[in-house]
C-alpha atoms as a PDB file:
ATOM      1  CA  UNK A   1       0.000   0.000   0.000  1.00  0.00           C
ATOM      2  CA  UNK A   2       1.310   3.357  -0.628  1.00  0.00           C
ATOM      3  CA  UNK A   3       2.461   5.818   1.951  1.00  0.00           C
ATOM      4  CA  UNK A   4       0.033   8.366   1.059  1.00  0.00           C
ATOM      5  CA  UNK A   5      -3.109   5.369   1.048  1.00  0.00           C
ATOM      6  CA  UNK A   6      -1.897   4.322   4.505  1.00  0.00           C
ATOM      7  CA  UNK A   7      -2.089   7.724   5.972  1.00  0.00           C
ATOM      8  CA  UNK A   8      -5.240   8.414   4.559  1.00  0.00           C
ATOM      9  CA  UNK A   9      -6.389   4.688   5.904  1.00  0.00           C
ATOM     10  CA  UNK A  10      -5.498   6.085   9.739  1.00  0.00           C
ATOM     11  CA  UNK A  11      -6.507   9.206   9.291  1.00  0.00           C
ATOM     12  CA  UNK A  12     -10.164   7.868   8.492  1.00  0.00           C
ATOM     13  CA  UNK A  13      -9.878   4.755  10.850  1.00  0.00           C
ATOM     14  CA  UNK A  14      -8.578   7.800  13.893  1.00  0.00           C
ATOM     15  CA  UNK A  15     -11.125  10.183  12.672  1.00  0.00           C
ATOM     16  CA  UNK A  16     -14.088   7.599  12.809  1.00  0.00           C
ATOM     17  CA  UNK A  17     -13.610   6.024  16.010  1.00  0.00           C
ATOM     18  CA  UNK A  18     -12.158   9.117  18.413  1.00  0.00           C
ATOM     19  CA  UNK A  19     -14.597  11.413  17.499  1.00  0.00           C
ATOM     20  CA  UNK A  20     -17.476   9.149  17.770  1.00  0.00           C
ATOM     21  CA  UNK A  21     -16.189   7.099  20.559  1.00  0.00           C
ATOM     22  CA  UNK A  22     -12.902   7.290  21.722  1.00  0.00           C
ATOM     23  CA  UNK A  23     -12.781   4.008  23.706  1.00  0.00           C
ATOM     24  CA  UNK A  24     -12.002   2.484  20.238  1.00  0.00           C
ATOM     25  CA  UNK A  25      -8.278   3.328  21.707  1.00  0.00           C
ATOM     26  CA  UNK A  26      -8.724   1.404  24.744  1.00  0.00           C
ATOM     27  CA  UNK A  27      -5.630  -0.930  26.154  1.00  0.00           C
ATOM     28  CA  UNK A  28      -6.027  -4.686  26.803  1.00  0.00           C
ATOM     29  CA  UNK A  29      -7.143  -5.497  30.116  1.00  0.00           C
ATOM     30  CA  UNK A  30      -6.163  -8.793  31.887  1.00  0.00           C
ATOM     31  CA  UNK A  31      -8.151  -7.701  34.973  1.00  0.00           C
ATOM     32  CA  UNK A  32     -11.526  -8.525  33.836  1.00  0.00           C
ATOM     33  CA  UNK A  33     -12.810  -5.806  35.479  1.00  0.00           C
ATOM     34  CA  UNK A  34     -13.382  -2.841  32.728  1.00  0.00           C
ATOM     35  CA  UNK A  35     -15.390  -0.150  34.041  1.00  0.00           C
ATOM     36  CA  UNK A  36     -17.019   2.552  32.357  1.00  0.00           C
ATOM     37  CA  UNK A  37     -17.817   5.831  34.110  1.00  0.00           C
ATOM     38  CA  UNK A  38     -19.040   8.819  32.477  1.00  0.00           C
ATOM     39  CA  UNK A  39     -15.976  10.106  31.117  1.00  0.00           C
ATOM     40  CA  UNK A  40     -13.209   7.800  32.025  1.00  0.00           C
ATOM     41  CA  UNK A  41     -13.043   4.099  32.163  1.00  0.00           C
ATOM     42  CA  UNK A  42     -10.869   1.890  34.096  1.00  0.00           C
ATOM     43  CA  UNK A  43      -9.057  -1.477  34.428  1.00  0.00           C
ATOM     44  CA  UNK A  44      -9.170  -2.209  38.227  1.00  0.00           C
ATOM     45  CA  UNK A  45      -6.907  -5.289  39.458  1.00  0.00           C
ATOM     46  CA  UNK A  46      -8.199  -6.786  42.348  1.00  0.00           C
ATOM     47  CA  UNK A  47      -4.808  -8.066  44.002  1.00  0.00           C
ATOM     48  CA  UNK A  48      -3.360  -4.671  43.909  1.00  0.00           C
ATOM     49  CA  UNK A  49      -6.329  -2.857  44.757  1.00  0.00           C
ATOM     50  CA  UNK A  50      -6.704   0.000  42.110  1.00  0.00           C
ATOM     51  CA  UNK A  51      -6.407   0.689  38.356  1.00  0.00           C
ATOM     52  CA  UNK A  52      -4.178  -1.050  36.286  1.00  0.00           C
ATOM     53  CA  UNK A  53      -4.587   1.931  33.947  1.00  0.00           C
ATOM     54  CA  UNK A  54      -7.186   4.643  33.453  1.00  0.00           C
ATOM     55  CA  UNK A  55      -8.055   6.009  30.221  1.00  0.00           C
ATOM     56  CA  UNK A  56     -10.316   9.050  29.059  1.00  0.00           C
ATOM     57  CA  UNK A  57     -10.428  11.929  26.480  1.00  0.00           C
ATOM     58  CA  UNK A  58      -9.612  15.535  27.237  1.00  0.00           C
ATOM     59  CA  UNK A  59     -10.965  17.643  25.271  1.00  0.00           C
ATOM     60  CA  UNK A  60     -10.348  21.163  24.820  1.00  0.00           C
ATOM     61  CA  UNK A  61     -13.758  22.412  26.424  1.00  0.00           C
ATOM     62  CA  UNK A  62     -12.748  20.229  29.593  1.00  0.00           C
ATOM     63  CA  UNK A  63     -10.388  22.303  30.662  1.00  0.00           C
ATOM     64  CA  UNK A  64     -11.977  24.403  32.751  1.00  0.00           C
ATOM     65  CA  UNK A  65     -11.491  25.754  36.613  1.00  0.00           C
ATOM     66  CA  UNK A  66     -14.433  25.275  38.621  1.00  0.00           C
ATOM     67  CA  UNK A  67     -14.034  25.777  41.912  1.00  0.00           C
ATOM     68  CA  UNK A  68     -15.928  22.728  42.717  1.00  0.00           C
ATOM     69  CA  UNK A  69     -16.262  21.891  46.761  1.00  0.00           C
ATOM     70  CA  UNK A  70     -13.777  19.009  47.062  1.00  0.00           C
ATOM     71  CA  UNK A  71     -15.927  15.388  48.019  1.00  0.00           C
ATOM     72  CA  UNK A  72     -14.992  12.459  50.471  1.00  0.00           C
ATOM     73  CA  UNK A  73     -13.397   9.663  48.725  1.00  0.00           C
ATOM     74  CA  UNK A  74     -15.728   6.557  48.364  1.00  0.00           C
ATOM     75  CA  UNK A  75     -15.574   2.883  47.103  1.00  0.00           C
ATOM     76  CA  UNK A  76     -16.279   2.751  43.427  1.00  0.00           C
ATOM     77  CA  UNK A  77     -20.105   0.741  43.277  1.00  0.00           C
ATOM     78  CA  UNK A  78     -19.021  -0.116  39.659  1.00  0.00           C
ATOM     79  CA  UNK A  79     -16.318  -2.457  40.857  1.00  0.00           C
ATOM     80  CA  UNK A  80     -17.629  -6.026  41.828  1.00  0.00           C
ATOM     81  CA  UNK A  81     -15.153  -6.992  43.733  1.00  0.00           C
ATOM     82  CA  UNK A  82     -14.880  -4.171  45.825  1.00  0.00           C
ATOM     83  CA  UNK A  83     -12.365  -1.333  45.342  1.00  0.00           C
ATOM     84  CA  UNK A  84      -9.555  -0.859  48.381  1.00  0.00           C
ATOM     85  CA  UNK A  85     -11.674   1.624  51.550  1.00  0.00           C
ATOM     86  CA  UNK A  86      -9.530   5.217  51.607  1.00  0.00           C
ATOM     87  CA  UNK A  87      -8.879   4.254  55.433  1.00  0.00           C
ATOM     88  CA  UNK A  88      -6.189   1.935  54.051  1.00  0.00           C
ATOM     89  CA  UNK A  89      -4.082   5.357  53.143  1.00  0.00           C
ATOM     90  CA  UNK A  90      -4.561   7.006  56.516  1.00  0.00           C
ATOM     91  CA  UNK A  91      -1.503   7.186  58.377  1.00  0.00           C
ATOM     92  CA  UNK A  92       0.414   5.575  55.660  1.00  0.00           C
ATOM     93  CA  UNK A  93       2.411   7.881  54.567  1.00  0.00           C
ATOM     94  CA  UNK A  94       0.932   8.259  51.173  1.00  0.00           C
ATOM     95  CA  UNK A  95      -1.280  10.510  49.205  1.00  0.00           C
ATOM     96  CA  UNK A  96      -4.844   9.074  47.524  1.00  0.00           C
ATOM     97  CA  UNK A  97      -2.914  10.628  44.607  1.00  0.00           C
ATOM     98  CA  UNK A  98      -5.726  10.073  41.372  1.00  0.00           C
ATOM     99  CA  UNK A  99      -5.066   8.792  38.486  1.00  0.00           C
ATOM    100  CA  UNK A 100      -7.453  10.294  36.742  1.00  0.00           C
ATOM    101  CA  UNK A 101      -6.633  13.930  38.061  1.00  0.00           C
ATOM    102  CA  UNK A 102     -10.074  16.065  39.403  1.00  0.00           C
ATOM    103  CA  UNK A 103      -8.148  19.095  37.559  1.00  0.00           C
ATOM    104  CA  UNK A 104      -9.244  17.017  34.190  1.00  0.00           C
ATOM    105  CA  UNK A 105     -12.861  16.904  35.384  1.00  0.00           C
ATOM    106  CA  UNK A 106     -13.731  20.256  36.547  1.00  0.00           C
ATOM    107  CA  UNK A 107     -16.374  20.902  33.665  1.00  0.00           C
ATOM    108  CA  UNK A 108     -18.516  19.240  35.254  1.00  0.00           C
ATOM    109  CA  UNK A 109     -19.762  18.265  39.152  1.00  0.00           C
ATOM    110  CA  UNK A 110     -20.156  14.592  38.903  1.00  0.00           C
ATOM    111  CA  UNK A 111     -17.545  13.821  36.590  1.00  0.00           C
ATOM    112  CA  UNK A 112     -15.413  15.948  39.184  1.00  0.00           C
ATOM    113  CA  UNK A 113     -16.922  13.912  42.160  1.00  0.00           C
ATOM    114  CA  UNK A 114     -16.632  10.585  39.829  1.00  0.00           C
ATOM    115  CA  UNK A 115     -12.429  11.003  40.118  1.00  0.00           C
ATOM    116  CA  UNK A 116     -13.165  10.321  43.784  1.00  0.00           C
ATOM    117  CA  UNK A 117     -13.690   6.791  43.594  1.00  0.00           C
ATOM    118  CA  UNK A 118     -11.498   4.730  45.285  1.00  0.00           C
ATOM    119  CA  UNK A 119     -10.642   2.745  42.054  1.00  0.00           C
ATOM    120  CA  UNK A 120      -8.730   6.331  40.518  1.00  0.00           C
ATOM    121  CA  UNK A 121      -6.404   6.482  43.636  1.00  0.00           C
ATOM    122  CA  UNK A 122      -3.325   4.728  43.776  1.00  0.00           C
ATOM    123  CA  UNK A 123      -0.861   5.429  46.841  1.00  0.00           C
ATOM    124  CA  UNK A 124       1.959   8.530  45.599  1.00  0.00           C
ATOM    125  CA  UNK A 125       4.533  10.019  48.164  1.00  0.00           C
ATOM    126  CA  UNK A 126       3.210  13.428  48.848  1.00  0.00           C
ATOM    127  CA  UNK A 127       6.429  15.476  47.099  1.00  0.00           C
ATOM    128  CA  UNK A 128       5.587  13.138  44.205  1.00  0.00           C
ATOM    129  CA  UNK A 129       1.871  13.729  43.787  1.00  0.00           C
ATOM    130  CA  UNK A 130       2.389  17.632  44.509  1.00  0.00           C
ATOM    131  CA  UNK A 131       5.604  17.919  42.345  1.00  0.00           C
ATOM    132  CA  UNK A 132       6.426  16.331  39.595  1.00  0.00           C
ATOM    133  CA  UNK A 133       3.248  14.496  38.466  1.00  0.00           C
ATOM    134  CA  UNK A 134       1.330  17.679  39.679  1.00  0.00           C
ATOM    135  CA  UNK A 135       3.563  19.074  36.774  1.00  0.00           C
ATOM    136  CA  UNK A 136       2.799  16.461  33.999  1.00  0.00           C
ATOM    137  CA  UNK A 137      -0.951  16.592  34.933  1.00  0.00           C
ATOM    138  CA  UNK A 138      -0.700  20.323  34.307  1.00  0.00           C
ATOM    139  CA  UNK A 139       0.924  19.950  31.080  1.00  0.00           C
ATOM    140  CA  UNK A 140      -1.316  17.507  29.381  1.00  0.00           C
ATOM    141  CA  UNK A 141      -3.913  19.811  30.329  1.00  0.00           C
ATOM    142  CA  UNK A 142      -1.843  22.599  28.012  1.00  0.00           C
ATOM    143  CA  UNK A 143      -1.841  20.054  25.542  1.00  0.00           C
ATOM    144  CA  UNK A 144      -5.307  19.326  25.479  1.00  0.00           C
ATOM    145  CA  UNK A 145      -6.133  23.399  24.618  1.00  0.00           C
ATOM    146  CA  UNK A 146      -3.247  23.206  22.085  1.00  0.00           C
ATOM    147  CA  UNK A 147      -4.123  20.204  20.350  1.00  0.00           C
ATOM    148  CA  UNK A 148      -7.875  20.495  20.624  1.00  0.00           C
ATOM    149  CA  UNK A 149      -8.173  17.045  22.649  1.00  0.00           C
ATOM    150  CA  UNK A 150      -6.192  14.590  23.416  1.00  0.00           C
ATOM    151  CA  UNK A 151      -6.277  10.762  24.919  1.00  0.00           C
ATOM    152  CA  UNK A 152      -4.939  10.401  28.292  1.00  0.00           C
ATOM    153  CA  UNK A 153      -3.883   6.351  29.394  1.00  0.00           C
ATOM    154  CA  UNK A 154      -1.895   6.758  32.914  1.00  0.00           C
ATOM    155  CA  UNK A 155      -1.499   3.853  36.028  1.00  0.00           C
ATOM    156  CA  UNK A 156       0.896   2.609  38.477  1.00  0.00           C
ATOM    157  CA  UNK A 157       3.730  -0.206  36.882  1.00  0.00           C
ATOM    158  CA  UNK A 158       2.516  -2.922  39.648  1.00  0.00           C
ATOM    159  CA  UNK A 159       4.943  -5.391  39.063  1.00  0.00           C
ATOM    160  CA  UNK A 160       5.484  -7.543  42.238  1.00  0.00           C
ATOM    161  CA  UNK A 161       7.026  -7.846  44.792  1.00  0.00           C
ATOM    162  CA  UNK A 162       5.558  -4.349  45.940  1.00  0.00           C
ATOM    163  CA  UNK A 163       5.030  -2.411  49.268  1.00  0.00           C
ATOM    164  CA  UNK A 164       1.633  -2.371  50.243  1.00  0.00           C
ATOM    165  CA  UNK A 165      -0.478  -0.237  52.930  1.00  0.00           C
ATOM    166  CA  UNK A 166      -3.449  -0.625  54.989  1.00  0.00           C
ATOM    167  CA  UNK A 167      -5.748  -3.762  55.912  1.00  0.00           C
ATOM    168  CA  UNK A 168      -6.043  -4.513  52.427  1.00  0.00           C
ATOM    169  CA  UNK A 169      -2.914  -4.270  51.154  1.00  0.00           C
ATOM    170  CA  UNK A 170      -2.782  -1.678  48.617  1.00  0.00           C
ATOM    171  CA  UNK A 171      -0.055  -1.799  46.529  1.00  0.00           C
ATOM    172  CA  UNK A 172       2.539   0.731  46.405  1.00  0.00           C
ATOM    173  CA  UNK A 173       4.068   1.482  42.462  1.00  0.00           C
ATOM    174  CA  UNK A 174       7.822   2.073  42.714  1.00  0.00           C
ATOM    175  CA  UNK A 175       6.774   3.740  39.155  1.00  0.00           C
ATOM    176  CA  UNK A 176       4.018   5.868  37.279  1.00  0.00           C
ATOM    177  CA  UNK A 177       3.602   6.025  33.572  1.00  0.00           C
ATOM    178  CA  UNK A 178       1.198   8.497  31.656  1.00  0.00           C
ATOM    179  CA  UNK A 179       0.538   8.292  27.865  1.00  0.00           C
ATOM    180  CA  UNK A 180      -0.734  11.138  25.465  1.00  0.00           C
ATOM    181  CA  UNK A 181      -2.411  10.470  22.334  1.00  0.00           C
ATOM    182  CA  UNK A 182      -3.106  13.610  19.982  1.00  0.00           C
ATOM    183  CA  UNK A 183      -5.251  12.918  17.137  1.00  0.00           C
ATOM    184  CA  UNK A 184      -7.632  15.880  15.864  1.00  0.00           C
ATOM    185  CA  UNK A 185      -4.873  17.963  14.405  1.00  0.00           C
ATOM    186  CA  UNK A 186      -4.493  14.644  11.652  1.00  0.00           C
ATOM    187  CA  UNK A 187      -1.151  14.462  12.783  1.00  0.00           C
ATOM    188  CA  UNK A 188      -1.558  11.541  14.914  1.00  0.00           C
ATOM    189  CA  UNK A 189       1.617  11.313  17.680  1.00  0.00           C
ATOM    190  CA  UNK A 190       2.257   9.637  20.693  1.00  0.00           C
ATOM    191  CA  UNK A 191       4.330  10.645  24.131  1.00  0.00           C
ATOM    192  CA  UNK A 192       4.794   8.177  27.112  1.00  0.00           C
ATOM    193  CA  UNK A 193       6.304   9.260  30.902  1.00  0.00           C
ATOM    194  CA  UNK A 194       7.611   6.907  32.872  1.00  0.00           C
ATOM    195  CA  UNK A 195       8.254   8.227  36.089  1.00  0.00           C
ATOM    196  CA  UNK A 196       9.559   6.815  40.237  1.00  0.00           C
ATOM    197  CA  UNK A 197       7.234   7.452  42.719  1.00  0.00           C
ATOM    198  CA  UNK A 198       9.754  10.178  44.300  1.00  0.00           C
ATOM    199  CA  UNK A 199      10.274  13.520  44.858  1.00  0.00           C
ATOM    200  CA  UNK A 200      11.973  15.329  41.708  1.00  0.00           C
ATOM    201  CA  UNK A 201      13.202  18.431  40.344  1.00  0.00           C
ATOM    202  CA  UNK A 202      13.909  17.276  37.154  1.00  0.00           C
ATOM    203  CA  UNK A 203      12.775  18.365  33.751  1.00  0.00           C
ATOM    204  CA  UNK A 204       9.262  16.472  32.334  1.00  0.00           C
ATOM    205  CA  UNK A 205      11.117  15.848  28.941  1.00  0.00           C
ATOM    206  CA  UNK A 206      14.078  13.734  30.822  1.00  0.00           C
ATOM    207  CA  UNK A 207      11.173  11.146  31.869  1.00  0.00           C
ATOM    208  CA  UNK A 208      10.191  10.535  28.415  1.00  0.00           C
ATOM    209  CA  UNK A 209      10.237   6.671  26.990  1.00  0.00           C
ATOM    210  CA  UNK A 210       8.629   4.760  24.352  1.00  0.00           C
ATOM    211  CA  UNK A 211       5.147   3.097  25.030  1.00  0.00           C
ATOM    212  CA  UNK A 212       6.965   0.321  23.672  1.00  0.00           C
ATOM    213  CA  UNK A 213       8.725  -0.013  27.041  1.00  0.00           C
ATOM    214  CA  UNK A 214       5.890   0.594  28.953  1.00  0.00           C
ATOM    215  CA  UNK A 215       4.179  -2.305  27.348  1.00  0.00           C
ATOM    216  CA  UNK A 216       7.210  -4.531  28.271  1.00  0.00           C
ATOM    217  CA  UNK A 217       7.319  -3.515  32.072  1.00  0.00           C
ATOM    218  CA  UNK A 218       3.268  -3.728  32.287  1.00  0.00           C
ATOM    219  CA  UNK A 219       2.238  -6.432  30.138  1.00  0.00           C
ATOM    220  CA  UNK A 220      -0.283  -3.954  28.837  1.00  0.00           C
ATOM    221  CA  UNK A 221      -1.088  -3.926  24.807  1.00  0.00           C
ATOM    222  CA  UNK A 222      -1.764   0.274  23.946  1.00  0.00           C
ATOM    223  CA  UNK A 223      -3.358   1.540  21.368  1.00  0.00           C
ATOM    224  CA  UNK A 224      -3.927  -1.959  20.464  1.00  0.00           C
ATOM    225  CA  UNK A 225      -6.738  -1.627  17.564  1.00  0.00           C
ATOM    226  CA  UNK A 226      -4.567   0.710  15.372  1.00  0.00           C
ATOM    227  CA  UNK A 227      -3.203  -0.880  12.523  1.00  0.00           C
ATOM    228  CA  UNK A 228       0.137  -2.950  13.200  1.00  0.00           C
ATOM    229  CA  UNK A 229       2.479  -0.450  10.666  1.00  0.00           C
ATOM    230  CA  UNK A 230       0.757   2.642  12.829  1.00  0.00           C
ATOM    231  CA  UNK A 231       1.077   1.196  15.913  1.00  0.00           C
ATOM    232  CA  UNK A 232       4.990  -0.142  15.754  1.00  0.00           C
ATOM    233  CA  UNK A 233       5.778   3.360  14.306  1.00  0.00           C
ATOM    234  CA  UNK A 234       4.196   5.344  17.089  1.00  0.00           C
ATOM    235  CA  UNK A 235       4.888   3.384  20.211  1.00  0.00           C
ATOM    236  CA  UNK A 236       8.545   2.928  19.225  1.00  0.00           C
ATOM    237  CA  UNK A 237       9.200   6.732  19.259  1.00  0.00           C
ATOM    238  CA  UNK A 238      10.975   9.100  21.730  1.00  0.00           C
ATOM    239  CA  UNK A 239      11.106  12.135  19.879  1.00  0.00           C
ATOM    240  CA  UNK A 240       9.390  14.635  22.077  1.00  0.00           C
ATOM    241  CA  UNK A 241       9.854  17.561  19.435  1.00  0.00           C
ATOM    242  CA  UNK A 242       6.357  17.184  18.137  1.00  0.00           C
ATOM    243  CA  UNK A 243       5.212  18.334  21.748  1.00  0.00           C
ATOM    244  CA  UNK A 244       5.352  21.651  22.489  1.00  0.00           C
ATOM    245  CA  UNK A 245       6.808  22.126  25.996  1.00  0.00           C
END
């Protein structure tokens, strides 16, 4: 197929599915337990007691700054087997850092209050959650009014042996990854953060990797329904130039 056919091809195949649905770019799940909320859905593993990844679209009319009164957290009723109580984080040293940041949902009340399930939090040293990823979170956000929308994937790497807190034993990722997906320009591109769960002063560009890597730490297939030239071509790249910063 020519170069100029297969671009086309993705461009319609992108076009089709994000606009109409954007869950079309859903990753693989091996928990079993997909859940849909309004405007994010989640892959919640049972034995570590949150998201495996959370995915949703952010698009350029999200990004608002309601100053919303900030809810409780509360066990997600979506999630059969129960997600982890927020007791498990008291005392514990770590923040009910979300996953699926509030600051991305402020558009609206109850998809605000809906980050607030205990199946968004995962546990994030405080000078993490406030700093760095406090950072990234911002910066997507820039993204999404730049870009008009983009597709946010992010989750804890929860390869054991891990800490864990509380009666449950929540697990504790030694490492966060985030993924961006910008597709309404037509130039479809790709940029993955993988970053410890520690305090850091550091530049956002120096925790850039490929979601190639990702995929090999978390078993987790991305982006998994785009066509296999697309899909080796974007996941494999680390060239953060297309991204303004």
């Amino acid at each position: 197929m020519p170069i100029a056919d297969a671009e086309l091809k993705l461009e319609n195949v992108v076009s089709d599915h994000l606009v109409k649905d954007w869950t079309y770019f859903l990753p693989t799940s091996s928990a079993n337990q997909v859940i849909q909320h309004q405007y994010y859905t989640i892959s919640y593993n049972e034995e570590a007691e949150q998201a495996d990844w959370v995915a949703y679209e952010l698009k350029k009319e999200y990004v608002k700054n309601n100053d919303f009164k900030r809810p409780y957290f509360i066990e997600d009723p979506k999630v059969d087997s129960k997600s982890a109580d927020w007791r498990n984080y008291k005392n514990s040293g770590y923040d009910k850092g979300h996953l699926c940041p509030a600051g991305d949902m402020k558009f609206d009340l109850n998809a605000y209050n809906d980050t607030f399930y205990t199946s968004n939090i995962s546990p994030q040293l405080h000078d993490f959650n406030a700093g760095i990823w406090n950072r990234l979170e911002q910066k997507v956000r820039f993204w999404a009014e730049r870009y008009d929308g983009v597709i946010v994937i992010t989750g804890g790497v929860l390869n054991k042996p891990l800490r864990t807190i509380g009666n449950e034993k929540v697990m504790v990722p030694n490492y966060f990854y985030k993924i961006v997906f910008e597709n309404e320009t037509g130039k479809h591109k790709m940029i993955a953060f993988l970053m410890p769960n520690i305090k850091s002063n550091k530049a956002l560009y120096e925790y850039i990797v490929s979601v190639d890597s990702i995929e090999k730490m978390t078993g987790i297939d991305f982006f998994s329904n785009l066509e296999d030239k697309w899909e080796d071509t974007l996941e494999k790249n680390t060239d953060y130039k297309a991204w303004i910063f």
